[in-house]
Protein backbone atom coordinates (compact mmCIF):
# COMPACT_ATOMS: atom_id res chain seq x y z
CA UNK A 1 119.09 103.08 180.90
CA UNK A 2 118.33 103.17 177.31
CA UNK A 3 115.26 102.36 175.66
CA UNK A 4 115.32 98.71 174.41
CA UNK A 5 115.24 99.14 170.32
CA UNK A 6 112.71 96.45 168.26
CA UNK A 7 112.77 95.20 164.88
CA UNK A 8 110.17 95.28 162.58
CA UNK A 9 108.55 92.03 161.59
CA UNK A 10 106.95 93.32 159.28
CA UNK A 11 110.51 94.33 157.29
CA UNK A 12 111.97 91.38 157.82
CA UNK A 13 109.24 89.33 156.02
CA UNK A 14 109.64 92.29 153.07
CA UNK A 15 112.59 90.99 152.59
CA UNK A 16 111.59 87.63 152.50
CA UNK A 17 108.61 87.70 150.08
CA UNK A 18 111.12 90.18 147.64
CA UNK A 19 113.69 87.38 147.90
CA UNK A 20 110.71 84.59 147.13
CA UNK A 21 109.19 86.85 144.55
CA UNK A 22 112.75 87.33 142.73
CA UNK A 23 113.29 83.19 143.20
CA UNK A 24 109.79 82.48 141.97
CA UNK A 25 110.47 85.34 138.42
CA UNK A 26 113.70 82.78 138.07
CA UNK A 27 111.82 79.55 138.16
CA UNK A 28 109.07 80.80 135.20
CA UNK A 29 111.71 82.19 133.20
CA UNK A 30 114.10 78.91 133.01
CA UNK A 31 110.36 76.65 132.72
CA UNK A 32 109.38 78.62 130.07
CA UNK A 33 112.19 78.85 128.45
CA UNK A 34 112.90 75.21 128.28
CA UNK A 35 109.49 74.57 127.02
CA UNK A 36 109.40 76.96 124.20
CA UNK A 37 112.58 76.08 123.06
CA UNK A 38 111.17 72.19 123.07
CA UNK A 39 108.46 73.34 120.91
CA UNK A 40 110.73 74.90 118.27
CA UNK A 41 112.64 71.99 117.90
CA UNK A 42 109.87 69.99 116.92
CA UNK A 43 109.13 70.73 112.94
CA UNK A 44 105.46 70.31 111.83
CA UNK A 45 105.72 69.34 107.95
CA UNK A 46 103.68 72.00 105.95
CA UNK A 47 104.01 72.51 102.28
CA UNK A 48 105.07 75.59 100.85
CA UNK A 49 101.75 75.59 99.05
CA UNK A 50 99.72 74.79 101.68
CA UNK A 51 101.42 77.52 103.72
CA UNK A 52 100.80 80.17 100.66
CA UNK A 53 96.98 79.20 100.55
CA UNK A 54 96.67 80.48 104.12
CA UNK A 55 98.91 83.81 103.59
CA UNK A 56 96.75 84.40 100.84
CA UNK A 57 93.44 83.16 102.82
CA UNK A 58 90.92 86.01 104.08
CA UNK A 59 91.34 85.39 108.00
CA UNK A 60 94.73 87.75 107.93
CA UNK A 61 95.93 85.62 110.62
CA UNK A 62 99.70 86.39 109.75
CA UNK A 63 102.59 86.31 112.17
CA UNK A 64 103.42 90.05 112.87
CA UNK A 65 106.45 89.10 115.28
CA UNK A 66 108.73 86.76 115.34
CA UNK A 67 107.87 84.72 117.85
CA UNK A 68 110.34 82.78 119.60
CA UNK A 69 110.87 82.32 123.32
CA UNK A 70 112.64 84.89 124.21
CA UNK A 71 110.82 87.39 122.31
CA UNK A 72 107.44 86.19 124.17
CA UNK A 73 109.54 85.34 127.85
CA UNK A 74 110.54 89.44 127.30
CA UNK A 75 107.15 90.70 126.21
CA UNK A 76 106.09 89.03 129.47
CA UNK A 77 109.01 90.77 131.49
CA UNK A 78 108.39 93.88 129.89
CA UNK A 79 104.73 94.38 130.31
CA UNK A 80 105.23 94.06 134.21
CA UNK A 81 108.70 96.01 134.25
CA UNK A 82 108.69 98.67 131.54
CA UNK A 83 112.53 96.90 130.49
CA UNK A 84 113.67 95.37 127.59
CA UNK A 85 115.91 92.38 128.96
CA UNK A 86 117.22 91.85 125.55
CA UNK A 87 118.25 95.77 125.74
CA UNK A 88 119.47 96.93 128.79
CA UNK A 89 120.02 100.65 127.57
CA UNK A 90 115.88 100.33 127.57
CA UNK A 91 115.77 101.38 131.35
CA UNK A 92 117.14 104.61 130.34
CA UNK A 93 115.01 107.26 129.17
CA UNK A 94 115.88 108.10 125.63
CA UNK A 95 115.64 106.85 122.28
CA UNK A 96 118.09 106.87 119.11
CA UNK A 97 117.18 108.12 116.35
CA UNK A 98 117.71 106.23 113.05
CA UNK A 99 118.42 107.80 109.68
CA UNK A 100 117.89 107.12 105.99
CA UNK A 101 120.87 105.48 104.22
CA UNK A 102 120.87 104.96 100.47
CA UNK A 103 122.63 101.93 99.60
CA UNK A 104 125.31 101.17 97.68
CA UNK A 105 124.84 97.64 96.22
CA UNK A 106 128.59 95.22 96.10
CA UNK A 107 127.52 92.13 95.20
CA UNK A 108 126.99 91.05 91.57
CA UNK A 109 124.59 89.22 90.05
CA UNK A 110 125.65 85.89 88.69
CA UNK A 111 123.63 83.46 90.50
CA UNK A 112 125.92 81.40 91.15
CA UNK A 113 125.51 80.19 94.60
CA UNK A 114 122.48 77.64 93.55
CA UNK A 115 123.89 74.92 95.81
CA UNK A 116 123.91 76.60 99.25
CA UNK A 117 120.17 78.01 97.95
CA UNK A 118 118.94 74.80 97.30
CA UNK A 119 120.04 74.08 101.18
CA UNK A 120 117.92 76.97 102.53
CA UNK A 121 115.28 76.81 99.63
CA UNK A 122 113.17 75.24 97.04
CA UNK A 123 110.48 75.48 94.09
CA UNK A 124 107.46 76.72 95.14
CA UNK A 125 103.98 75.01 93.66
CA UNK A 126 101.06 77.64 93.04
CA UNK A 127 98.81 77.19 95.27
CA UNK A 128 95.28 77.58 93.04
CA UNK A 129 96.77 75.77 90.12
CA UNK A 130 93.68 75.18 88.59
CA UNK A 131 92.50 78.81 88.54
CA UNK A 132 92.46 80.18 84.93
CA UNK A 133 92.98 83.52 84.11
CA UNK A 134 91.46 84.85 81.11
CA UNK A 135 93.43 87.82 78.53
CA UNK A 136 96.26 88.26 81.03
CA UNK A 137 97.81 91.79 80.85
CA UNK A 138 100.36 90.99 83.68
CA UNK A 139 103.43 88.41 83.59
CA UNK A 140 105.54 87.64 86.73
CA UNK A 141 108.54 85.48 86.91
CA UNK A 142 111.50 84.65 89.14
CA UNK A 143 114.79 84.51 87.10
CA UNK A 144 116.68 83.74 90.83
CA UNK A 145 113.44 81.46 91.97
CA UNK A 146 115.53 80.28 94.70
CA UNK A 147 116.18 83.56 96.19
CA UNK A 148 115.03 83.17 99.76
CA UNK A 149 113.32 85.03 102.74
CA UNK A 150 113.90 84.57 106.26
CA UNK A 151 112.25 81.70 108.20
CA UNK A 152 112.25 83.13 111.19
CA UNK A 153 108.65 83.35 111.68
CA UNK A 154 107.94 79.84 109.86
CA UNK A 155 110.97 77.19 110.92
CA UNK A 156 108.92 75.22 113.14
CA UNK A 157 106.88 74.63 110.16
CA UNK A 158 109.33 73.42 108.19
CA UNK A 159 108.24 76.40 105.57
CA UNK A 160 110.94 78.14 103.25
CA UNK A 161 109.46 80.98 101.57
CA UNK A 162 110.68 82.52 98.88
CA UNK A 163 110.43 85.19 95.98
CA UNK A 164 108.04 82.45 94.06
CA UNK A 165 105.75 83.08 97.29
CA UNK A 166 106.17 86.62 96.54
CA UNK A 167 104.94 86.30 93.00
CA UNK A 168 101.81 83.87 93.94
CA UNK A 169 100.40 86.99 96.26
CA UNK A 170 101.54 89.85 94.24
CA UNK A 171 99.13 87.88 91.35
CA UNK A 172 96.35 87.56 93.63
CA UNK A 173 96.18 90.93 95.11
CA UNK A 174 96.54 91.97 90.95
CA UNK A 175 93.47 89.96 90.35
CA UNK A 176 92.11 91.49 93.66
CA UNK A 177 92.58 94.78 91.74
CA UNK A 178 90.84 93.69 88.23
CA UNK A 179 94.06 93.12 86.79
CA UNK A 180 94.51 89.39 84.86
CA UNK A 181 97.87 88.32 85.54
CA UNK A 182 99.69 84.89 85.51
CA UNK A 183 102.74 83.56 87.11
CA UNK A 184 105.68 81.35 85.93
CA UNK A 185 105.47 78.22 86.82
CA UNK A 186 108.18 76.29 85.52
CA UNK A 187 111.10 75.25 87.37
CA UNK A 188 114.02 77.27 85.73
CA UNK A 189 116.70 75.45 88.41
CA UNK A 190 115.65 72.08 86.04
CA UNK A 191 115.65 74.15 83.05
CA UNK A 192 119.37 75.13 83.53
CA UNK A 193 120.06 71.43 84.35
CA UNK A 194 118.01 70.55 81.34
CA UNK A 195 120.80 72.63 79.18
CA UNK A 196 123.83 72.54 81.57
CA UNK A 197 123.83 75.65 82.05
CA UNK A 198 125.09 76.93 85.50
CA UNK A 199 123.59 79.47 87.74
CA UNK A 200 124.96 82.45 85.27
CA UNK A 201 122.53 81.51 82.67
CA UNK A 202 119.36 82.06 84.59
CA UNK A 203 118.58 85.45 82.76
CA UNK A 204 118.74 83.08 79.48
CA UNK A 205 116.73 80.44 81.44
CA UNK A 206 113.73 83.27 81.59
CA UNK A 207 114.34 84.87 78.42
CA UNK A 208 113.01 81.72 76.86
CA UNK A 209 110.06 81.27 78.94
CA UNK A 210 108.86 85.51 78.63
CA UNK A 211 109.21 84.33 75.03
CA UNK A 212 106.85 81.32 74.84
CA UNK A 213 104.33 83.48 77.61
CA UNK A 214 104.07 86.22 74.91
CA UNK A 215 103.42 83.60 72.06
CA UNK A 216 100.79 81.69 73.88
CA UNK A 217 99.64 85.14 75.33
CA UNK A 218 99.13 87.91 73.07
CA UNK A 219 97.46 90.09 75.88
CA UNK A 220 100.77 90.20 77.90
CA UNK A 221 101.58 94.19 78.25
CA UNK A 222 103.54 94.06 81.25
CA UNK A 223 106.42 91.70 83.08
CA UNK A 224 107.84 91.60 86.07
CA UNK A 225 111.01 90.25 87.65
CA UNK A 226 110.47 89.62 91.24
CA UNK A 227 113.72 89.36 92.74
CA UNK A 228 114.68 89.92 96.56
CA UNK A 229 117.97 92.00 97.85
CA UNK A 230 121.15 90.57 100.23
CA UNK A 231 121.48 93.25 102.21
CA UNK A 232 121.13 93.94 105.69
CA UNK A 233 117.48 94.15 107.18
CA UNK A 234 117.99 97.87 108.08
CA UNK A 235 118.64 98.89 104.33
CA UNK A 236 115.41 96.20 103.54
CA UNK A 237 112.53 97.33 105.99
CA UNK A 238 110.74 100.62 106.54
CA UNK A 239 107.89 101.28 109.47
CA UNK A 240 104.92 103.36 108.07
CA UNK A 241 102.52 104.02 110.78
CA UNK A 242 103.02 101.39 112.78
CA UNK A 243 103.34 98.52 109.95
CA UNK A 244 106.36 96.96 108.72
CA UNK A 245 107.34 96.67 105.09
CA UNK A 246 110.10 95.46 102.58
CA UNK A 247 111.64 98.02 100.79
CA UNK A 248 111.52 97.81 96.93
CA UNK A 249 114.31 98.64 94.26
CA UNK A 250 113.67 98.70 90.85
CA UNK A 251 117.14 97.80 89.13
CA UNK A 252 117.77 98.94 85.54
CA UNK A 253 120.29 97.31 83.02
CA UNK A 254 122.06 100.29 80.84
CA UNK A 255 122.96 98.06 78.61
CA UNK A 256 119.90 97.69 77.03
CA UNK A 257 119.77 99.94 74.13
CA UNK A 258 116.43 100.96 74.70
CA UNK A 259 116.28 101.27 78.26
CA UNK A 260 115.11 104.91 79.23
CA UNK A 261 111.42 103.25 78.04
CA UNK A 262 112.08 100.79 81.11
CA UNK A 263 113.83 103.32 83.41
CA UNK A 264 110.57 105.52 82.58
CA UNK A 265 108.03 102.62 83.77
CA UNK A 266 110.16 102.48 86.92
CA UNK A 267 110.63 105.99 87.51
CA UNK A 268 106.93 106.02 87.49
CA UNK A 269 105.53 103.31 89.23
CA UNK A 270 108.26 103.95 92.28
CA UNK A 271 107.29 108.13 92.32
CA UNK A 272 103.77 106.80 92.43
CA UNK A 273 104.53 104.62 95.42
CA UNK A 274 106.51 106.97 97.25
CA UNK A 275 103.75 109.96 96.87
CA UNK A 276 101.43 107.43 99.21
CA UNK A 277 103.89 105.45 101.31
CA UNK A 278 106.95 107.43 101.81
CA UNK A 279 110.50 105.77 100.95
CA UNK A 280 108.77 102.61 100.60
CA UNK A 281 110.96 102.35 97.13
CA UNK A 282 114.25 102.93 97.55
CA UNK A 283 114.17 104.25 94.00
CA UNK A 284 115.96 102.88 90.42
CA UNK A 285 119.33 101.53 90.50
CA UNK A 286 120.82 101.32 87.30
CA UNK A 287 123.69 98.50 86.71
CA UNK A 288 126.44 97.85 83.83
CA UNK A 289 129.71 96.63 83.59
CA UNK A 290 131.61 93.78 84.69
CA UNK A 291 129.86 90.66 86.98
CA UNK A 292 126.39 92.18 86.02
CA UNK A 293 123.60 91.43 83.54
CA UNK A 294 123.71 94.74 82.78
CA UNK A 295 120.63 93.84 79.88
CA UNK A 296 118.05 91.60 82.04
CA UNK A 297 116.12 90.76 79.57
CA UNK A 298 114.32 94.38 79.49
CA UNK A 299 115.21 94.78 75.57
CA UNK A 300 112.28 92.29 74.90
CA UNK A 301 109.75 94.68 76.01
CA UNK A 302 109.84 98.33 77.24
CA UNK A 303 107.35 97.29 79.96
CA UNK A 304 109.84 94.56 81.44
CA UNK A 305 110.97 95.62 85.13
CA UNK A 306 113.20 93.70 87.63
CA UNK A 307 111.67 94.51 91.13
CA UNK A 308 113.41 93.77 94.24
CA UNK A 309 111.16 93.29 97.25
CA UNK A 310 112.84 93.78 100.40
CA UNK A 311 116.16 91.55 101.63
CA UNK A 312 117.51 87.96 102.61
CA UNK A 313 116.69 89.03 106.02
CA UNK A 314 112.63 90.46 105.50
CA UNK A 315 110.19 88.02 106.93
CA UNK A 316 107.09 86.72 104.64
CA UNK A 317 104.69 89.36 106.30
CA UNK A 318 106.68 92.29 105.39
CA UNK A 319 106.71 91.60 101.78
CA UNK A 320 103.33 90.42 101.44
CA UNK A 321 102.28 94.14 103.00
CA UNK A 322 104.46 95.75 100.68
CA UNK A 323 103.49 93.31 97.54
CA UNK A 324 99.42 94.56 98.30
CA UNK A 325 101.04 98.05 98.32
CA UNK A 326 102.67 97.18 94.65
CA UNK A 327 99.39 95.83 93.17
CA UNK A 328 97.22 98.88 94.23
CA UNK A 329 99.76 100.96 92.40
CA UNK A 330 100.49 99.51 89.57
CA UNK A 331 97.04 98.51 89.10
CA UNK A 332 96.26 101.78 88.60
CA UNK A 333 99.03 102.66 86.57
CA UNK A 334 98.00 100.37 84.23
CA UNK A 335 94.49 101.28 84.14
CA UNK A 336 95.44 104.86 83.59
CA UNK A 337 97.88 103.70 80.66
CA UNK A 338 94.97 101.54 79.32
CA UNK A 339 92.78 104.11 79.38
CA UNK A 340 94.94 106.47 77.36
CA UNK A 341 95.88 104.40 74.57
CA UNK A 342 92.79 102.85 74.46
């Protein structure tokens, strides 16, 4: 007679709690889901300005992620599992590696997509409008002011930032640096109303207004053209040690007769970005010919640059850590140049 075989208890109520455990995993996921999605539905109205005064506040208490439910329901999952759910290919041991890919830009310049902007964007208001800044040497300016970011990070806010917002902190962390610098503040979307001129004319738009800020401003040396790209976010963002940033591109018109004196500003303000931060400037793209500027209003001074920081796709935080990155450098640029001819 054989000997009478017994099952484990014990296994059986394994199984059991693994089943339970499993059931109980489900149950947080779909809650928390369904209540972070809630949340994001509901907007809380903040002003772009309002927003701006906090990005440019001392507490540094900027998004670094994009944080949305699933990114927080998978940092959860992945702290306890080691596995990206978004990316099942993560539970395999290896990684891709990525590699650098210069650009070539297809779309023109023309502007002339105002009305789906104004859906997605709108005039920013400086936030510290009653700040005065004595002898500026610096001008900034946003011919495409409605050229957008994304919102990502700042929907539930209701907050559209844009390359005025990029502007407004590259003109504090100038002043941060010793370097007097004002911003643009008039609304060149009215102005082209104003003179019914369409989205085409917005180089003319600004040509007027760098003319009136060097007539009331005879200490202006230097102007800027913050613009942003439309490229994909892979072309757009670099990692350097651990911190993400928006590329830059400084774009050149050729058809400016005197634009090697522009292309030399460029040449040097990107190698001297580069030499510290590696490929954080994609380098100088020159443009001419048909559907471009091809001038961009750098014949009215030899220190006028159009500077694009990062892409459609960057988020806020990215540009404003590469926007500190361009007011170190050309802060000392321009210290070195004052220096010289002085």
């Amino acid at each position: 007679m054989g000997r009478k075989r017994f099952k484990s208890k014990k296994v059986k109520k394994k199984k059991i709690f693994k089943i339970r455990y499993i059931i109980y995993l489900i149950i947080m996921y779909l809650g928390c889901n369904l209540t972070f999605n809630y949340l994001k539905d509901r907007q809380f109205k903040i002003s772009n300005s309002s927003f701006l005064s906090f990005l440019l506040s001392d507490t540094n208490h900027v998004i670094k992620k994009e944080y949305n439910s699933s990114n927080i329901i998978n940092g959860v999952f992945k702290l306890f599992t080691n596995i990206d759910i978004t990316n099942p290919v993560s539970a395999l041991d290896y990684n891709i590696s990525s590699s650098n890919v210069k650009v070539e830009k297809k779309e023109n310049d023309t502007y002339d997509n105002i009305g789906e902007l104004e859906k997605v964007s709108k005039y920013v208001e400086n936030p510290n409008p009653t700040v005065e800044h004595s002898e500026p040497l610096v001008y900034l300016y946003n011919s495409h002011q409605l050229e957008n970011y994304s919102s990502n990070n700042n929907d539930i806010y209701n907050i559209e930032p844009n390359v005025m917002t990029t502007s407004y902190m590259l003109q504090e962390y100038l002043e941060d640096n010793g370097i007097s610098t004002i911003v643009e503040e008039a609304n060149i979307n009215e102005l082209l109303r104003v003179n019914g001129w369409s989205g085409t004319g917005a180089y003319k738009a600004s040509k007027l207004l760098i003319e009136d800020a060097k007539e009331k401003n005879k200490t202006l040396k230097y102007f800027i053209d913050v613009h942003r790209d439309s490229v994909e976010r892979k072309y757009t963002t670099i990692d350097i040690d651990g911190v993400s940033y928006a590329r830059l591109y400084f774009v050149i018109g050729l058809e400016n007769p005197d634009y090697k004196y522009n292309m030399d500003f460029a040449t040097k303000l990107s190698d001297m970005i580069n030499s510290e931060y590696k490929s954080l400037s994609k380098g100088i793209l020159a443009k001419e010919g048909k559907n471009v500027n091809g001038v961009y209003n750098q014949n009215l001074d030899k220190n006028l640059l159009l500077i694009e920081f990062g892409g459609v796709d960057n988020t806020i935080d990215e540009v404003k850590n590469t926007a500190v990155i361009v007011a170190k450098k050309l802060s000392e640029y321009i210290k070195a140049n004052e220096n010289t001819s002085g």
